[in-house]
PDB file of N, CA and C in Angstrom:
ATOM      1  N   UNK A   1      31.810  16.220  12.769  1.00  0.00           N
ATOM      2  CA  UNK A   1      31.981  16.026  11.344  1.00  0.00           C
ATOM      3  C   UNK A   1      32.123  14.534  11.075  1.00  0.00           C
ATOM      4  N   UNK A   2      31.578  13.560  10.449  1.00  0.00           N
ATOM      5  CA  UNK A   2      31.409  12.447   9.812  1.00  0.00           C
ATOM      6  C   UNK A   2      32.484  12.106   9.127  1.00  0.00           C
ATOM      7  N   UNK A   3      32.651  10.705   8.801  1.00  0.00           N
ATOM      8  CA  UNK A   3      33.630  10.549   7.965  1.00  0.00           C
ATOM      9  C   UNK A   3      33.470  10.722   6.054  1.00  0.00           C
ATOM     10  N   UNK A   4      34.229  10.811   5.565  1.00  0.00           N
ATOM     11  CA  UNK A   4      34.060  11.231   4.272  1.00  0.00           C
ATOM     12  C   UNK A   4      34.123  10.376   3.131  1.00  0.00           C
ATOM     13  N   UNK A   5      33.381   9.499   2.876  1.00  0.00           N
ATOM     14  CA  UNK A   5      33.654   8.652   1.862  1.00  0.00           C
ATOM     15  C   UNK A   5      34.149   9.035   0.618  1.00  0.00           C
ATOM     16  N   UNK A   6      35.025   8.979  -0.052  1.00  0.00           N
ATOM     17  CA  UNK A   6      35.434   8.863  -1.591  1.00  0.00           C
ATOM     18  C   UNK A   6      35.394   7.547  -2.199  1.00  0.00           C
ATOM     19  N   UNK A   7      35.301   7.835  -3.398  1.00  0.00           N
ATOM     20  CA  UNK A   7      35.353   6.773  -4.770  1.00  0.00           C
ATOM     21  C   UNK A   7      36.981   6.004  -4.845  1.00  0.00           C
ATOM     22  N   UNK A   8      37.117   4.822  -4.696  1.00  0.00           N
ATOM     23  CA  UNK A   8      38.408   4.111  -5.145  1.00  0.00           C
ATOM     24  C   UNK A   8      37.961   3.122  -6.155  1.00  0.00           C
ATOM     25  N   UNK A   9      39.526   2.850  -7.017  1.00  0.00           N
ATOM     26  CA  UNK A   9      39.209   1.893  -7.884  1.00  0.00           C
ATOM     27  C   UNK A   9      40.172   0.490  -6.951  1.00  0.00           C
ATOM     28  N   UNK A  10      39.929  -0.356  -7.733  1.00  0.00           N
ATOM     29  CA  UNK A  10      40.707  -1.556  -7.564  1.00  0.00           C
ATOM     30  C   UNK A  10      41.412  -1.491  -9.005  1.00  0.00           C
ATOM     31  N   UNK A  11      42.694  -1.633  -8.485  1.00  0.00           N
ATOM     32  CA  UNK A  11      43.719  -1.756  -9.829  1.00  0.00           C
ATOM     33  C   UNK A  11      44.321  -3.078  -9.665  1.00  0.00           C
ATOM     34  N   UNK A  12      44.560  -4.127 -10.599  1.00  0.00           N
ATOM     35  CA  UNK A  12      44.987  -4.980 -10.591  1.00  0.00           C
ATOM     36  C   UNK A  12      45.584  -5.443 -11.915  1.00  0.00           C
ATOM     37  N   UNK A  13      47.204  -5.607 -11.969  1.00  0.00           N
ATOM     38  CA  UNK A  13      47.320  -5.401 -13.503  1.00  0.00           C
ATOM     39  C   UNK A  13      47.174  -4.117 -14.399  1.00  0.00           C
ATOM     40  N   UNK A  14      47.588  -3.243 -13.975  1.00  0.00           N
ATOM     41  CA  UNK A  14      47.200  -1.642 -14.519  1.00  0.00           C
ATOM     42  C   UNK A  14      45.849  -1.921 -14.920  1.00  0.00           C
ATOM     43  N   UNK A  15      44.487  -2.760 -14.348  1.00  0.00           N
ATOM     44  CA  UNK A  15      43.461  -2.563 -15.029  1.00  0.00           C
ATOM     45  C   UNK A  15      42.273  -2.327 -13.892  1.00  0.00           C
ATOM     46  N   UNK A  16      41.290  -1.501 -14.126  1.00  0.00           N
ATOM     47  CA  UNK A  16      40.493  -1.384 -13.231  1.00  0.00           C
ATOM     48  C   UNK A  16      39.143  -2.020 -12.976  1.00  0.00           C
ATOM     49  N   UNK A  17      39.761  -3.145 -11.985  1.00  0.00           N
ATOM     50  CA  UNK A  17      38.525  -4.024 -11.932  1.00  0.00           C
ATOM     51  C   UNK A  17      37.053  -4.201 -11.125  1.00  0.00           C
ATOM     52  N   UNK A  18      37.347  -2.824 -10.416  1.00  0.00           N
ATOM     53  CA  UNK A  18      35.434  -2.028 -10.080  1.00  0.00           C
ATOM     54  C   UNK A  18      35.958  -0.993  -8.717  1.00  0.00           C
ATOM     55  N   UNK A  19      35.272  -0.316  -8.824  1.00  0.00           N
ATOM     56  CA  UNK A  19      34.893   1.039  -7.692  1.00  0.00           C
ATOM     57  C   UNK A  19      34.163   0.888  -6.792  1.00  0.00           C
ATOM     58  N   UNK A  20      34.706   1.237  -5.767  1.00  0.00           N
ATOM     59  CA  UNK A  20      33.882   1.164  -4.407  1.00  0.00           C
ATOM     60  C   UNK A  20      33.928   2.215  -3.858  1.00  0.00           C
ATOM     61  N   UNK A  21      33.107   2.672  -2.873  1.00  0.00           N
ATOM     62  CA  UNK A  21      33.368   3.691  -1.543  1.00  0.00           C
ATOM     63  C   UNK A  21      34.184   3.271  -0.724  1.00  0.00           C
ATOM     64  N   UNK A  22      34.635   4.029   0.241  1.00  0.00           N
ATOM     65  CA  UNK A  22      35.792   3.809   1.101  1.00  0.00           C
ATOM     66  C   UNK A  22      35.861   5.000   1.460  1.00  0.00           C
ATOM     67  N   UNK A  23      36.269   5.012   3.323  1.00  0.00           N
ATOM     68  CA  UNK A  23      36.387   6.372   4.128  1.00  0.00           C
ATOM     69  C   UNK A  23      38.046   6.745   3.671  1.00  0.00           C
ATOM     70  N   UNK A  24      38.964   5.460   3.199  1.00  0.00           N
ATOM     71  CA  UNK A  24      40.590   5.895   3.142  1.00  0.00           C
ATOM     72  C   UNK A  24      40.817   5.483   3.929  1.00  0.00           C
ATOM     73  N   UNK A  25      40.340   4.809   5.283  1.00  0.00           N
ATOM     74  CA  UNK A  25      41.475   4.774   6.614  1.00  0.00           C
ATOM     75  C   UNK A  25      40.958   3.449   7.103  1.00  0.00           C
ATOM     76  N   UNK A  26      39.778   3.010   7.016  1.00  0.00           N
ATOM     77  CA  UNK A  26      39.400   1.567   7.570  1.00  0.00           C
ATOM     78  C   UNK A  26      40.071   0.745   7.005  1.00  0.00           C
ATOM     79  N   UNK A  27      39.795  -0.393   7.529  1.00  0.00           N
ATOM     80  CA  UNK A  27      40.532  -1.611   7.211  1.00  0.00           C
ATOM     81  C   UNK A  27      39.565  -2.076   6.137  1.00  0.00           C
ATOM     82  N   UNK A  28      40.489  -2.361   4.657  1.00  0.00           N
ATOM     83  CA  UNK A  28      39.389  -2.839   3.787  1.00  0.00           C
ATOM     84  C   UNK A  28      40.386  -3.335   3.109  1.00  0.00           C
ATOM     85  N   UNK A  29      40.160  -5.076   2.651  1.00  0.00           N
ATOM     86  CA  UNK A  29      41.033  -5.834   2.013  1.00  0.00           C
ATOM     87  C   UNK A  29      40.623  -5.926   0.417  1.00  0.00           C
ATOM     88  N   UNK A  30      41.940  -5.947  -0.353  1.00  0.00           N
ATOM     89  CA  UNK A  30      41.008  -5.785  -1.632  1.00  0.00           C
ATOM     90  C   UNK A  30      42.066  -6.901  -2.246  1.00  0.00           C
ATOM     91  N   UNK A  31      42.340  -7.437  -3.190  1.00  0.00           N
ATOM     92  CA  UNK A  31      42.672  -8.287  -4.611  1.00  0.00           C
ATOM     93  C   UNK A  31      43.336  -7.574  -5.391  1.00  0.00           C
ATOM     94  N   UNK A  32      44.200  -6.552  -5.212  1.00  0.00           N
ATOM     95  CA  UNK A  32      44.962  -5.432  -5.880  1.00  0.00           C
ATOM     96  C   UNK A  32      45.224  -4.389  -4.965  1.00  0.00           C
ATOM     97  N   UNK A  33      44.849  -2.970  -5.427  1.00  0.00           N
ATOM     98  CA  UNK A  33      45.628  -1.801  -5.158  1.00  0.00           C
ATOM     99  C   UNK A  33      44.256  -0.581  -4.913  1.00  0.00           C
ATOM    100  N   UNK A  34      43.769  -0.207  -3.848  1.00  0.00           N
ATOM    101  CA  UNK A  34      42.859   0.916  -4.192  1.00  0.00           C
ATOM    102  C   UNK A  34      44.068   2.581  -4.479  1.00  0.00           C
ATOM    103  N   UNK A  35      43.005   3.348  -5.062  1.00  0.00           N
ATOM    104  CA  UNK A  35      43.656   4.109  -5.623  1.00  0.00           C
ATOM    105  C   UNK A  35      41.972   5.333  -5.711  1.00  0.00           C
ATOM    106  N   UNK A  36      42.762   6.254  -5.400  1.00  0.00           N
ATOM    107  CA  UNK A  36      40.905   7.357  -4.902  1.00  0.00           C
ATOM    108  C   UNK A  36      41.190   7.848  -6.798  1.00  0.00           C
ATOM    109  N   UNK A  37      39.877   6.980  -7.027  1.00  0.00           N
ATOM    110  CA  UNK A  37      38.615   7.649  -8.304  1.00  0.00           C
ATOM    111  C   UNK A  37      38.908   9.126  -9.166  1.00  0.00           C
ATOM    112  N   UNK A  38      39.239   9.055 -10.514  1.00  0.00           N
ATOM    113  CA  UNK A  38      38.765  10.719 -10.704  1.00  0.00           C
ATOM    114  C   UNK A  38      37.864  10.200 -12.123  1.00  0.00           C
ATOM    115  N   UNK A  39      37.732  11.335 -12.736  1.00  0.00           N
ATOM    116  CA  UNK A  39      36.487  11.239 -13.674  1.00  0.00           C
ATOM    117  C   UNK A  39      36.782  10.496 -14.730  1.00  0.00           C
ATOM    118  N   UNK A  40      38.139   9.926 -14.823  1.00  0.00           N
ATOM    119  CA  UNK A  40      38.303   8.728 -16.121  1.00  0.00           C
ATOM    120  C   UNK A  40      38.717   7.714 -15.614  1.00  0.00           C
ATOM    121  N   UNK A  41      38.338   6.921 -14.321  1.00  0.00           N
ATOM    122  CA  UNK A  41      38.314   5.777 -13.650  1.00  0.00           C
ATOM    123  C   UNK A  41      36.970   5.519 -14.081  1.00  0.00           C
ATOM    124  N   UNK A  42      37.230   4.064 -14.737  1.00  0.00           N
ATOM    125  CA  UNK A  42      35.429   2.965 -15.040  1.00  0.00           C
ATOM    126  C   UNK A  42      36.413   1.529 -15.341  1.00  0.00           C
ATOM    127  N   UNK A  43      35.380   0.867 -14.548  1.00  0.00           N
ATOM    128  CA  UNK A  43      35.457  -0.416 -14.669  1.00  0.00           C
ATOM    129  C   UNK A  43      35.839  -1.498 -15.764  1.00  0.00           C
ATOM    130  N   UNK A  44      36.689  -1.813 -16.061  1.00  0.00           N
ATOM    131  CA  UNK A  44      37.560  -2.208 -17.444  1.00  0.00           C
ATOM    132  C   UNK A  44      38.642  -1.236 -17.640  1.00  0.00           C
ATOM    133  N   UNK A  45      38.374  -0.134 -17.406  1.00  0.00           N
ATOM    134  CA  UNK A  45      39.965   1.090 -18.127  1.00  0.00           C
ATOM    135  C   UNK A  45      41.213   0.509 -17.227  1.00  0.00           C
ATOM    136  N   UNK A  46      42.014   1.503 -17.707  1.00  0.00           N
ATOM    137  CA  UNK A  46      43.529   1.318 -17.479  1.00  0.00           C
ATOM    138  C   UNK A  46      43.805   2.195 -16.742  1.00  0.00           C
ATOM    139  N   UNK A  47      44.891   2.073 -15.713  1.00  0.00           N
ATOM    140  CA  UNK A  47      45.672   2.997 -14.846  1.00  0.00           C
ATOM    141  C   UNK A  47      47.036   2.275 -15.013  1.00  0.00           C
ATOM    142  N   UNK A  48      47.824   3.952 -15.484  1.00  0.00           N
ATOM    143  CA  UNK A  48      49.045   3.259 -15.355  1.00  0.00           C
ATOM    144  C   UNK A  48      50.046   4.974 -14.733  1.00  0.00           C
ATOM    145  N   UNK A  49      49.600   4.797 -13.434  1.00  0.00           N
ATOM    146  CA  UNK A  49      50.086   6.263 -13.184  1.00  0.00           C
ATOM    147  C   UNK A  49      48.674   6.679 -12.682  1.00  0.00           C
ATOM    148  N   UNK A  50      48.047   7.115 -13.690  1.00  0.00           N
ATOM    149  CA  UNK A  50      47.047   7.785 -13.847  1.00  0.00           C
ATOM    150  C   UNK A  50      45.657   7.435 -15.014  1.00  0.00           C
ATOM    151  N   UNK A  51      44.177   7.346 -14.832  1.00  0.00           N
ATOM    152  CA  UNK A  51      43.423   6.854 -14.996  1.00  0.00           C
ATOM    153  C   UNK A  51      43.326   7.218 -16.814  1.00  0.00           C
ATOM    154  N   UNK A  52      43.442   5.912 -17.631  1.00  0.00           N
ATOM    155  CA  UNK A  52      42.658   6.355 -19.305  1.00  0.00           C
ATOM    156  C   UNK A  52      41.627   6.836 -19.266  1.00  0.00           C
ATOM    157  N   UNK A  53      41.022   8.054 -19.640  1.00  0.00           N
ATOM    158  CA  UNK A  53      39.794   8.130 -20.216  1.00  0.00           C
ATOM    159  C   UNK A  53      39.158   6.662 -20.857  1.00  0.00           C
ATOM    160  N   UNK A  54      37.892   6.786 -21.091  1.00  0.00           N
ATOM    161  CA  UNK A  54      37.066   5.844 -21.877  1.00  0.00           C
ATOM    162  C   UNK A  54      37.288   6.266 -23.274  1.00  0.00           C
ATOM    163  N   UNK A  55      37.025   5.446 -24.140  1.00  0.00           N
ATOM    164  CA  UNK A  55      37.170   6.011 -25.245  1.00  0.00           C
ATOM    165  C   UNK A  55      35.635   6.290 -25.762  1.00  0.00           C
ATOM    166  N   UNK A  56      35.860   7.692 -26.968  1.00  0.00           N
ATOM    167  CA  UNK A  56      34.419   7.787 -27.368  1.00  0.00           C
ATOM    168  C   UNK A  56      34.312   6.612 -28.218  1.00  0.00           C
ATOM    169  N   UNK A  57      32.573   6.471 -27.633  1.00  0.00           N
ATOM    170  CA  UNK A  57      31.888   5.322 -28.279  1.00  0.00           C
ATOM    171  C   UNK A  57      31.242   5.863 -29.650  1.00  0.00           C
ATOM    172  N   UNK A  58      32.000   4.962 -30.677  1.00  0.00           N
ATOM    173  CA  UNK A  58      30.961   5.106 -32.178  1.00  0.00           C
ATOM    174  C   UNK A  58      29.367   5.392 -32.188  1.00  0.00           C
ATOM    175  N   UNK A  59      29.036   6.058 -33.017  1.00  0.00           N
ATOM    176  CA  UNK A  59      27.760   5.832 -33.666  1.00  0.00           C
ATOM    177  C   UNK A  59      27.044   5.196 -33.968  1.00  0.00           C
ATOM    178  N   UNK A  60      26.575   4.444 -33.257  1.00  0.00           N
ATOM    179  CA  UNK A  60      25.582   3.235 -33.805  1.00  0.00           C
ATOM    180  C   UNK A  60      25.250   3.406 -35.129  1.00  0.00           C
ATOM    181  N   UNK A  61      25.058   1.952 -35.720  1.00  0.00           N
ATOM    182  CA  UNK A  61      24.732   2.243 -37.320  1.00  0.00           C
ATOM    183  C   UNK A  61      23.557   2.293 -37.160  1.00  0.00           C
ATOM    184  N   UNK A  62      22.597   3.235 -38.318  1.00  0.00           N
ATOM    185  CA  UNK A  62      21.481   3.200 -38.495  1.00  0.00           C
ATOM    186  C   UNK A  62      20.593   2.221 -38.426  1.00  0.00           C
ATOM    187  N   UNK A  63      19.332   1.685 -38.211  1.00  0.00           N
ATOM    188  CA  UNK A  63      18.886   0.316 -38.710  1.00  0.00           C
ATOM    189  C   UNK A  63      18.183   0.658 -39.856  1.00  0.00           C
ATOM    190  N   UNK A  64      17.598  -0.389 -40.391  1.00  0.00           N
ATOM    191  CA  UNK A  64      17.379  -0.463 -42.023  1.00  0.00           C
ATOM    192  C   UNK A  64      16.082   0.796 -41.976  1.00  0.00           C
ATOM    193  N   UNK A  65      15.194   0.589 -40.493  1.00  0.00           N
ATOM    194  CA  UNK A  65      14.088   1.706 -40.895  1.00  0.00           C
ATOM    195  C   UNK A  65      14.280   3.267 -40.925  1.00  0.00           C
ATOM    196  N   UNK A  66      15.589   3.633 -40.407  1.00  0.00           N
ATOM    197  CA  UNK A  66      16.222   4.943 -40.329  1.00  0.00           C
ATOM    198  C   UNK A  66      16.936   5.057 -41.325  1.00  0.00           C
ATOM    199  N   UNK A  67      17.736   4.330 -42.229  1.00  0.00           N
ATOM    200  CA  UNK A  67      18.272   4.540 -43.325  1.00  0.00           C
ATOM    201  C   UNK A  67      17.253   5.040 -44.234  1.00  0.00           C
ATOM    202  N   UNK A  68      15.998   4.162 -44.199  1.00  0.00           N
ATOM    203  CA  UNK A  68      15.298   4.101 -45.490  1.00  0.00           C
ATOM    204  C   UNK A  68      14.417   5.684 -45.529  1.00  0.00           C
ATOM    205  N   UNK A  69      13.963   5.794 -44.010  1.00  0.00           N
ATOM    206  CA  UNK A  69      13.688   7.004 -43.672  1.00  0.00           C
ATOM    207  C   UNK A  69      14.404   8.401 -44.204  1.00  0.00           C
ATOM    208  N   UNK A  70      15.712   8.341 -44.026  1.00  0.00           N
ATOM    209  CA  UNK A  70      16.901   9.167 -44.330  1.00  0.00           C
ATOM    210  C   UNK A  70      16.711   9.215 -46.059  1.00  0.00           C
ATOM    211  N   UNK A  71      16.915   8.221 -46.558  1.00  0.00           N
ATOM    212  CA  UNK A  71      16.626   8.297 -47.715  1.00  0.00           C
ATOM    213  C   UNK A  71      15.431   8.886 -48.629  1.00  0.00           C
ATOM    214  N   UNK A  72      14.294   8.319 -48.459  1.00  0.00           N
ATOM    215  CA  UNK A  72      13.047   8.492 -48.541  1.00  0.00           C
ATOM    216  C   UNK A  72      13.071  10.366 -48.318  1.00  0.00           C
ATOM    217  N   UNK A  73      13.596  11.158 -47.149  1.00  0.00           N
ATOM    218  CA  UNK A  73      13.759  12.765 -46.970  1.00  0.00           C
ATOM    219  C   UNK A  73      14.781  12.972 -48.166  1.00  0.00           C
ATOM    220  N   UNK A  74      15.586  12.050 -48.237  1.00  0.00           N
ATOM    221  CA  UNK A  74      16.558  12.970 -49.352  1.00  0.00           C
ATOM    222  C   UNK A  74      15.698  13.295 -50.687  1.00  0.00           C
ATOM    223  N   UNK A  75      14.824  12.103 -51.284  1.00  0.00           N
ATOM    224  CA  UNK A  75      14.564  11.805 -52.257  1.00  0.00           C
ATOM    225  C   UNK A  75      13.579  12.763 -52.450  1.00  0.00           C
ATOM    226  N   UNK A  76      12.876  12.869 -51.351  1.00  0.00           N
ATOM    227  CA  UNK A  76      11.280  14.237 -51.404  1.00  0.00           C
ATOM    228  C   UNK A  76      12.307  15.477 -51.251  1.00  0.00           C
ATOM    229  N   UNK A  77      13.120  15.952 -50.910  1.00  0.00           N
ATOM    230  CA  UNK A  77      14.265  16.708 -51.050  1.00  0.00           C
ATOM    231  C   UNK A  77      14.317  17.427 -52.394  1.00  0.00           C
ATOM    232  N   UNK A  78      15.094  16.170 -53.166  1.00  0.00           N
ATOM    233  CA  UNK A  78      15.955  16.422 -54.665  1.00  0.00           C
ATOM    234  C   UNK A  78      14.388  16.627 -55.247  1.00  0.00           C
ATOM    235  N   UNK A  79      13.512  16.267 -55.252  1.00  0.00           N
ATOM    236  CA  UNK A  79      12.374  16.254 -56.008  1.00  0.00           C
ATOM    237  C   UNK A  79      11.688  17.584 -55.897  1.00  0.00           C
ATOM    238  N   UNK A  80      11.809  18.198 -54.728  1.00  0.00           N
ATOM    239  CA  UNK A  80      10.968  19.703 -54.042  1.00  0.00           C
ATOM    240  C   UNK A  80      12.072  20.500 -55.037  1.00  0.00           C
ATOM    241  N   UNK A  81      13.690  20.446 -54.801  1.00  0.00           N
ATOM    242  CA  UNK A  81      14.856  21.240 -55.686  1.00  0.00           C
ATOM    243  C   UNK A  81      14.175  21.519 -57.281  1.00  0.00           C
ATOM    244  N   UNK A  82      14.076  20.190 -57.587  1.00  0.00           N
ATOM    245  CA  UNK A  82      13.713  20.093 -59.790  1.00  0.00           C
ATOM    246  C   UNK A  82      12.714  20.686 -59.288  1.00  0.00           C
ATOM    247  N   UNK A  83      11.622  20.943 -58.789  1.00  0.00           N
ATOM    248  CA  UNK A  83      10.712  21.788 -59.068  1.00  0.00           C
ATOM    249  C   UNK A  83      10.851  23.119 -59.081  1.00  0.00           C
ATOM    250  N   UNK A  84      12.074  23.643 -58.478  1.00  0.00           N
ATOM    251  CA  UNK A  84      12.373  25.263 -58.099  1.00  0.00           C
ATOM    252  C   UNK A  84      12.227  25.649 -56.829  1.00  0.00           C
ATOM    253  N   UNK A  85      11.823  25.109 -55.620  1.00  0.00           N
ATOM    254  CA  UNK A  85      11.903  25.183 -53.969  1.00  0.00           C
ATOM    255  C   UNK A  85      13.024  25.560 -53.761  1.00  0.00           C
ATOM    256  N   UNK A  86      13.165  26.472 -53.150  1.00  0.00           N
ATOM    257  CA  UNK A  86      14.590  26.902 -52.316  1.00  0.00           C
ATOM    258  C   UNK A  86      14.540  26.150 -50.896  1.00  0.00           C
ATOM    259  N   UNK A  87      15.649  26.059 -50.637  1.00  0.00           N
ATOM    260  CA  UNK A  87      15.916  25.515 -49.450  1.00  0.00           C
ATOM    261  C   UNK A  87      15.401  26.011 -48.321  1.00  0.00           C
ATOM    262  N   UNK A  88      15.229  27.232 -48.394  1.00  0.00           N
ATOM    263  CA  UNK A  88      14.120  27.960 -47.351  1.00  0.00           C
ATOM    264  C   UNK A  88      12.388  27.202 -47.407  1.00  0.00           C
ATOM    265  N   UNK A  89      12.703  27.530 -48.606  1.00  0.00           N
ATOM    266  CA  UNK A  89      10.955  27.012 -48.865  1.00  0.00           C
ATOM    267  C   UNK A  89      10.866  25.671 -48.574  1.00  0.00           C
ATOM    268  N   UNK A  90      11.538  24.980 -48.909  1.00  0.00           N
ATOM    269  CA  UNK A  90      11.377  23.441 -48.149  1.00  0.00           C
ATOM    270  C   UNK A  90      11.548  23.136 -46.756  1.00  0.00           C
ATOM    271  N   UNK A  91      11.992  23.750 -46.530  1.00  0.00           N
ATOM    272  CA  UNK A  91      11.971  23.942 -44.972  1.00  0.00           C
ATOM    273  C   UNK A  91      11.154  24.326 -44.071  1.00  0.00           C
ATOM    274  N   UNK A  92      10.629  25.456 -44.625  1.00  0.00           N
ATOM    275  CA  UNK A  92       9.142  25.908 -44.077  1.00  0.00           C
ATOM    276  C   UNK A  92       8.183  24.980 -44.467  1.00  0.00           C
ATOM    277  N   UNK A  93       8.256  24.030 -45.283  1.00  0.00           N
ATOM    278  CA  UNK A  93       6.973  22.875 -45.872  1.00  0.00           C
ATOM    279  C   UNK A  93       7.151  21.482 -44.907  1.00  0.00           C
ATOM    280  N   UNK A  94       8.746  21.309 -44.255  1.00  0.00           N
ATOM    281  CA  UNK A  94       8.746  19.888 -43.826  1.00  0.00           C
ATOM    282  C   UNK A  94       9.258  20.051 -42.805  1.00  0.00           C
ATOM    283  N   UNK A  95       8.792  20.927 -41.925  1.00  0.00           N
ATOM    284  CA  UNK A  95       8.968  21.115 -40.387  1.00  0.00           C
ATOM    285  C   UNK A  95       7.296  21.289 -39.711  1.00  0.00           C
TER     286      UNK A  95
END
């Protein structure tokens, strides 16, 4: 049986300043603290105990050609409505 590599972070400053492999038992010098990886260890987060999640990342804002796009559907939208289109029926027309 081989040895088993796992994921460690480097903690330095409750902060995690990158992940490496490591068997756990060799000699490996680090600039902080290894500490074995779980699924909210990434490079920049915090450990204090135990690893922060990342935080969810925002929504990119639209750019001007997806807004205008967005708009432009609303507008053929409200316009299909004043005519009497049901929402079904427009739907079946702009798919």
């Amino acid at each position: 049986m081989g040895v088993q590599v796992m994921s460690y972070a480097i903690i330095k400053d409750n902060l995690v300043t990158n992940i490496v492999e490591w068997d756990g038992s060799s000699e490996y010098t680090v600039d902080g603290e290894l500490v074995q990886a779980d699924a909210n260890a990434w490079i920049g987060g915090t450990y204090n105990g135990s690893f922060v999640a990342r935080p969810v990342e925002p929504e990119p804002e639209p750019t001007p050609e997806q807004a205008q796009k967005a708009a432009d559907k609303a507008s053929a939208n409200a316009k299909l409505k004043s005519l009497g289109l049901t929402d079904a029926e427009i739907e079946a027309i702009t798919q």
